[in-house]
N, C-alpha and C. Protein backbone atom coordinates (compact mmCIF):
# COMPACT_ATOMS: atom_id res chain seq x y z
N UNK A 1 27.50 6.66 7.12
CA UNK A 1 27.13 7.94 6.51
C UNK A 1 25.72 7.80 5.93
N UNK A 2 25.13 8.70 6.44
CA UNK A 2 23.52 8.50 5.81
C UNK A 2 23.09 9.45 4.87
N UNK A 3 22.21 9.39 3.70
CA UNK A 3 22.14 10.27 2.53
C UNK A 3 22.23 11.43 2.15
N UNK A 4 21.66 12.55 3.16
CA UNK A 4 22.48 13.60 3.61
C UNK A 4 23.87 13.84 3.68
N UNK A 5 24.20 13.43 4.20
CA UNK A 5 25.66 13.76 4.57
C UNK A 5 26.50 12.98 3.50
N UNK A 6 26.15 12.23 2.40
CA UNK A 6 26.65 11.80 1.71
C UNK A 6 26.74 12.64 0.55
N UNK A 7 25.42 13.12 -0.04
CA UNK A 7 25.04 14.08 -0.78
C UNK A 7 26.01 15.93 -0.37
N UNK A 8 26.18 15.92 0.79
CA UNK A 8 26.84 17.05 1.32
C UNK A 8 28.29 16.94 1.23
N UNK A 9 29.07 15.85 1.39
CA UNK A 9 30.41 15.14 1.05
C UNK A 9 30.40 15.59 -0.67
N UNK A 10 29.75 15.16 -1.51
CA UNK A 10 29.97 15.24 -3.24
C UNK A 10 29.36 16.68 -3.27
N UNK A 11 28.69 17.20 -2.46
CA UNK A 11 28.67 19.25 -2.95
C UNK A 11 29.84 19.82 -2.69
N UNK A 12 30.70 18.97 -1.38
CA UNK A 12 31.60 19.64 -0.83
C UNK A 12 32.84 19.80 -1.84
N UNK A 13 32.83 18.56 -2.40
CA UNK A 13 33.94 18.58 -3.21
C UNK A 13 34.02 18.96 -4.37
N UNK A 14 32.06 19.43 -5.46
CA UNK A 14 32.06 20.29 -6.29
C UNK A 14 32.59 21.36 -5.86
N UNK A 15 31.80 22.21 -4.79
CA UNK A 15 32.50 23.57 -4.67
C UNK A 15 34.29 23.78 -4.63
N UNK A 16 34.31 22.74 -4.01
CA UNK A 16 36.19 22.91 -4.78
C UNK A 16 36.55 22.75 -5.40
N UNK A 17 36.04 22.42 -6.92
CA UNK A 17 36.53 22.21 -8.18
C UNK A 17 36.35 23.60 -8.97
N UNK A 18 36.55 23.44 -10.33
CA UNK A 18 36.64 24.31 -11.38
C UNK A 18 35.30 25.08 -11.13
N UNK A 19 35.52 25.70 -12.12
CA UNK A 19 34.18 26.38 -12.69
C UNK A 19 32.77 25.37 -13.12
N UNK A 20 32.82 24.74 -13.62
CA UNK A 20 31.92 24.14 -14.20
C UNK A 20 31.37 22.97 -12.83
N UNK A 21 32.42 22.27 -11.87
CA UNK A 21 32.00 21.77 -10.82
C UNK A 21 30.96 22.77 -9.83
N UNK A 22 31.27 23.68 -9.84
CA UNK A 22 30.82 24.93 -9.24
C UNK A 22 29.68 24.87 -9.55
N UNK A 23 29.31 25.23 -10.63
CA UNK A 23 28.03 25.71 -11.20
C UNK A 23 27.05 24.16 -10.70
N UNK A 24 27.57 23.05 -11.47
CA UNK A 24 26.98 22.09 -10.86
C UNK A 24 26.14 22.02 -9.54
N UNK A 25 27.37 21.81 -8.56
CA UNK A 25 26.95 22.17 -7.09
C UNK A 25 25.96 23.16 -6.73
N UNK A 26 26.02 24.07 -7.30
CA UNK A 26 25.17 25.56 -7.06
C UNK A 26 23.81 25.00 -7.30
N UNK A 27 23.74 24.47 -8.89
CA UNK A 27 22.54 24.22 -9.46
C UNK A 27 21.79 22.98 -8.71
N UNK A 28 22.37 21.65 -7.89
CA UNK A 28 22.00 21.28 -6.89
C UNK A 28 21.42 21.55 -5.59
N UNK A 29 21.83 22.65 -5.58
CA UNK A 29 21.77 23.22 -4.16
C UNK A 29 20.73 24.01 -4.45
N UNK A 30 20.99 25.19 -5.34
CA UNK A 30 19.05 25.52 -5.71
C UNK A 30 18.27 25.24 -5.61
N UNK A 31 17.77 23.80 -6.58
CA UNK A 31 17.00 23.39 -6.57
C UNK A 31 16.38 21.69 -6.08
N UNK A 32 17.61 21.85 -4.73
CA UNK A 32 17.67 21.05 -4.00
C UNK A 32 17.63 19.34 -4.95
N UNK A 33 18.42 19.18 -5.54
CA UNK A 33 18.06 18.37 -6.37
C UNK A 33 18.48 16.96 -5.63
N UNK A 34 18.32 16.09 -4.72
CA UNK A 34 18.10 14.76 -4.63
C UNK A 34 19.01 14.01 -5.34
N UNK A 35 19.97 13.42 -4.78
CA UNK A 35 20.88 12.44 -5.46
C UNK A 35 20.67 11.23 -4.68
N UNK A 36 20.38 9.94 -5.70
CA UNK A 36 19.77 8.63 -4.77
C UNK A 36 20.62 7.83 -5.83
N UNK A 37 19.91 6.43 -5.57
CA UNK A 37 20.57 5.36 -5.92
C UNK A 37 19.08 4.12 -6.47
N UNK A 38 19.65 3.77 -7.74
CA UNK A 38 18.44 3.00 -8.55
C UNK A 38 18.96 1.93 -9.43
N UNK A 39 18.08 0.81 -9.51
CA UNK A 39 19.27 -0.02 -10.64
C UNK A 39 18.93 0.18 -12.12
N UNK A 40 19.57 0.50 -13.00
CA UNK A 40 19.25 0.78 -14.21
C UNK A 40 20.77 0.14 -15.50
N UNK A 41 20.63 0.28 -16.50
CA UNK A 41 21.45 0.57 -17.22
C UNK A 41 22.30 1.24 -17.72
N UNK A 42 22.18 2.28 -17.12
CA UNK A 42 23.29 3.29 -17.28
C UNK A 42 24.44 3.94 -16.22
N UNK A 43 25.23 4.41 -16.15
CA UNK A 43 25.71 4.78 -14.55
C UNK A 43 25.09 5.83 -13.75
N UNK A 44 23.99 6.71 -14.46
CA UNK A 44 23.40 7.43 -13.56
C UNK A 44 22.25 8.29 -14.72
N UNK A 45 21.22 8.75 -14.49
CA UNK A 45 19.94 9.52 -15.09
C UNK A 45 19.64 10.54 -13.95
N UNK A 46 19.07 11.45 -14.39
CA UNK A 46 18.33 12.35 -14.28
C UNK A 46 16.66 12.12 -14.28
N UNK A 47 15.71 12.41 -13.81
CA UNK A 47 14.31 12.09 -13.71
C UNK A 47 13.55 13.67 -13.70
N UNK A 48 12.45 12.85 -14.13
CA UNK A 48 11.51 14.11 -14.43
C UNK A 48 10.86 15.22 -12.81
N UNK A 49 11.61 14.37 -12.39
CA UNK A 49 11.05 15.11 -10.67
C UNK A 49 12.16 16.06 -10.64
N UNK A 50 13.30 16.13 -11.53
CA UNK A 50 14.73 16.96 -11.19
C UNK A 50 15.43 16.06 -10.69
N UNK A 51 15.45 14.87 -9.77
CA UNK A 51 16.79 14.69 -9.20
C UNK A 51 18.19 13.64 -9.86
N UNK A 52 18.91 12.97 -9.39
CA UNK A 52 20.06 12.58 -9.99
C UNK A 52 19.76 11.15 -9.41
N UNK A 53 20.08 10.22 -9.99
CA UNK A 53 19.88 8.61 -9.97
C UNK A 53 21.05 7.75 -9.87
N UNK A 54 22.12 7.62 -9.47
CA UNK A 54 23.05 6.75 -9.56
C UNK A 54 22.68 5.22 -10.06
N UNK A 55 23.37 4.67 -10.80
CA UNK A 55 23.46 2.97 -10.92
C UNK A 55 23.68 2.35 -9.68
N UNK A 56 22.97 1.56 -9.02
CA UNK A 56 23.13 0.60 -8.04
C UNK A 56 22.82 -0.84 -8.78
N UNK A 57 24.28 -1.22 -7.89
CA UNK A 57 24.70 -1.71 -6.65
C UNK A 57 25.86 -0.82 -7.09
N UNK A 58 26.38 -0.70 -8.41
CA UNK A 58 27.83 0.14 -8.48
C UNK A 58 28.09 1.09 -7.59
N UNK A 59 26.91 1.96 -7.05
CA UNK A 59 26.98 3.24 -6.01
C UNK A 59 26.18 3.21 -5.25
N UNK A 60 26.34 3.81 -3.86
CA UNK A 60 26.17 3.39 -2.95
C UNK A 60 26.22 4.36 -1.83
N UNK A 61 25.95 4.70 -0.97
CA UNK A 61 26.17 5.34 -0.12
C UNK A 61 27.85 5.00 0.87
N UNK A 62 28.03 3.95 0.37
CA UNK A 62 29.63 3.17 0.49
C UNK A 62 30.55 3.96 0.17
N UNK A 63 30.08 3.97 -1.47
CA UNK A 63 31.05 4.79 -2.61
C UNK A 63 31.67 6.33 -2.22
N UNK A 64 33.03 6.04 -2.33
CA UNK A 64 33.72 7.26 -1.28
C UNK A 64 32.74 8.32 -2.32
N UNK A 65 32.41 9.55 -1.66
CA UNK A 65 31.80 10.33 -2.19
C UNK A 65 33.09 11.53 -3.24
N UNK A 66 34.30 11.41 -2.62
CA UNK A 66 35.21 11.88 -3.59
C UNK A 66 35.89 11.49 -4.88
N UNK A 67 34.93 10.00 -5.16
CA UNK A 67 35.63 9.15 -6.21
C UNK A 67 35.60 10.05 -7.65
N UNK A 68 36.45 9.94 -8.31
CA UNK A 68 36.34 11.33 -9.69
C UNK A 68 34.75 10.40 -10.33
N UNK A 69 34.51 9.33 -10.29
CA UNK A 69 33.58 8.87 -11.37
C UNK A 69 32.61 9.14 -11.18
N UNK A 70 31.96 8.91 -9.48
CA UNK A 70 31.20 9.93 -8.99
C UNK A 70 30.85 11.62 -9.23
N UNK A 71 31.43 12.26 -9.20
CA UNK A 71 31.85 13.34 -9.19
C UNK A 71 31.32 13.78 -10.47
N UNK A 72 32.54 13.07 -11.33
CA UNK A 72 31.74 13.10 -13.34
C UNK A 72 30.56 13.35 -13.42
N UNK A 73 30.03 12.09 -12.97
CA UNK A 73 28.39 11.82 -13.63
C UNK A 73 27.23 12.52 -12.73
N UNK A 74 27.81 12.73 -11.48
CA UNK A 74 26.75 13.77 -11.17
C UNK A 74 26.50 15.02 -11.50
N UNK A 75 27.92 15.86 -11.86
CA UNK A 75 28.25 16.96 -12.87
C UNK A 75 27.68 16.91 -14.16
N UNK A 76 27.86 15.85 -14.81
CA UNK A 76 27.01 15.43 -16.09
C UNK A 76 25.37 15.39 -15.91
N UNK A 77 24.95 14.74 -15.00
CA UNK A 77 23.22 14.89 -15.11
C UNK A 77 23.19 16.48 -14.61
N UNK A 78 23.59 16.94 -13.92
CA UNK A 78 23.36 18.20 -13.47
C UNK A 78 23.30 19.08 -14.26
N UNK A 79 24.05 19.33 -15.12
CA UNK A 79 24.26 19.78 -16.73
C UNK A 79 22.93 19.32 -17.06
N UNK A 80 22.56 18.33 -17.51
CA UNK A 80 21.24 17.95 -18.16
C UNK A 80 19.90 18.47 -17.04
N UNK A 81 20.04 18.48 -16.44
CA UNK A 81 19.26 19.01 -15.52
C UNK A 81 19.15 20.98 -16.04
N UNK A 82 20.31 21.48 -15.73
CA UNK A 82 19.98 22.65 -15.85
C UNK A 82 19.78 23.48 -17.47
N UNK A 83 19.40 22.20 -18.55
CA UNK A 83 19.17 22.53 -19.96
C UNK A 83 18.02 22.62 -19.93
């Protein structure tokens, strides 16, 4: 699975969540926001370019894209994103 289609796997499965997954997804998809992979200290950031950062090696393009923890924290920067 290559980053695309990985990134399209975790929209797929916002839009089938609640409300608030929703909005997430949407607000990704707007503004096309870039979900990658970086090593840092935290499980995932947000950057001043807009996009979403995962913790690597923890995530991965491996990482089932339906995992809830996944899911969380990209919902969570996305939120910070759209403040």
């Amino acid at each position: 699975m290559d980053a695309q289609q990985w990134r399209a796997a975790v929209l797929d499965k916002l839009e089938r969540g609640g409300p608030v997954c929703r909005r997430a997804a949407a607000h990704i998809l707007a503004h096309d926001v870039r979900i990658g992979f970086a090593p840092q200290h935290t499980g995932a950031r947000w950057t001043l370019r807009g996009d979403i950062e995962l913790k690597a090696p923890t995530y991965s393009l491996q990482t089932d894209p339906a995992d809830p923890w996944v899911l969380g924290i990209v919902v969570h920067e996305a939120m910070h994103l759209q403040q």
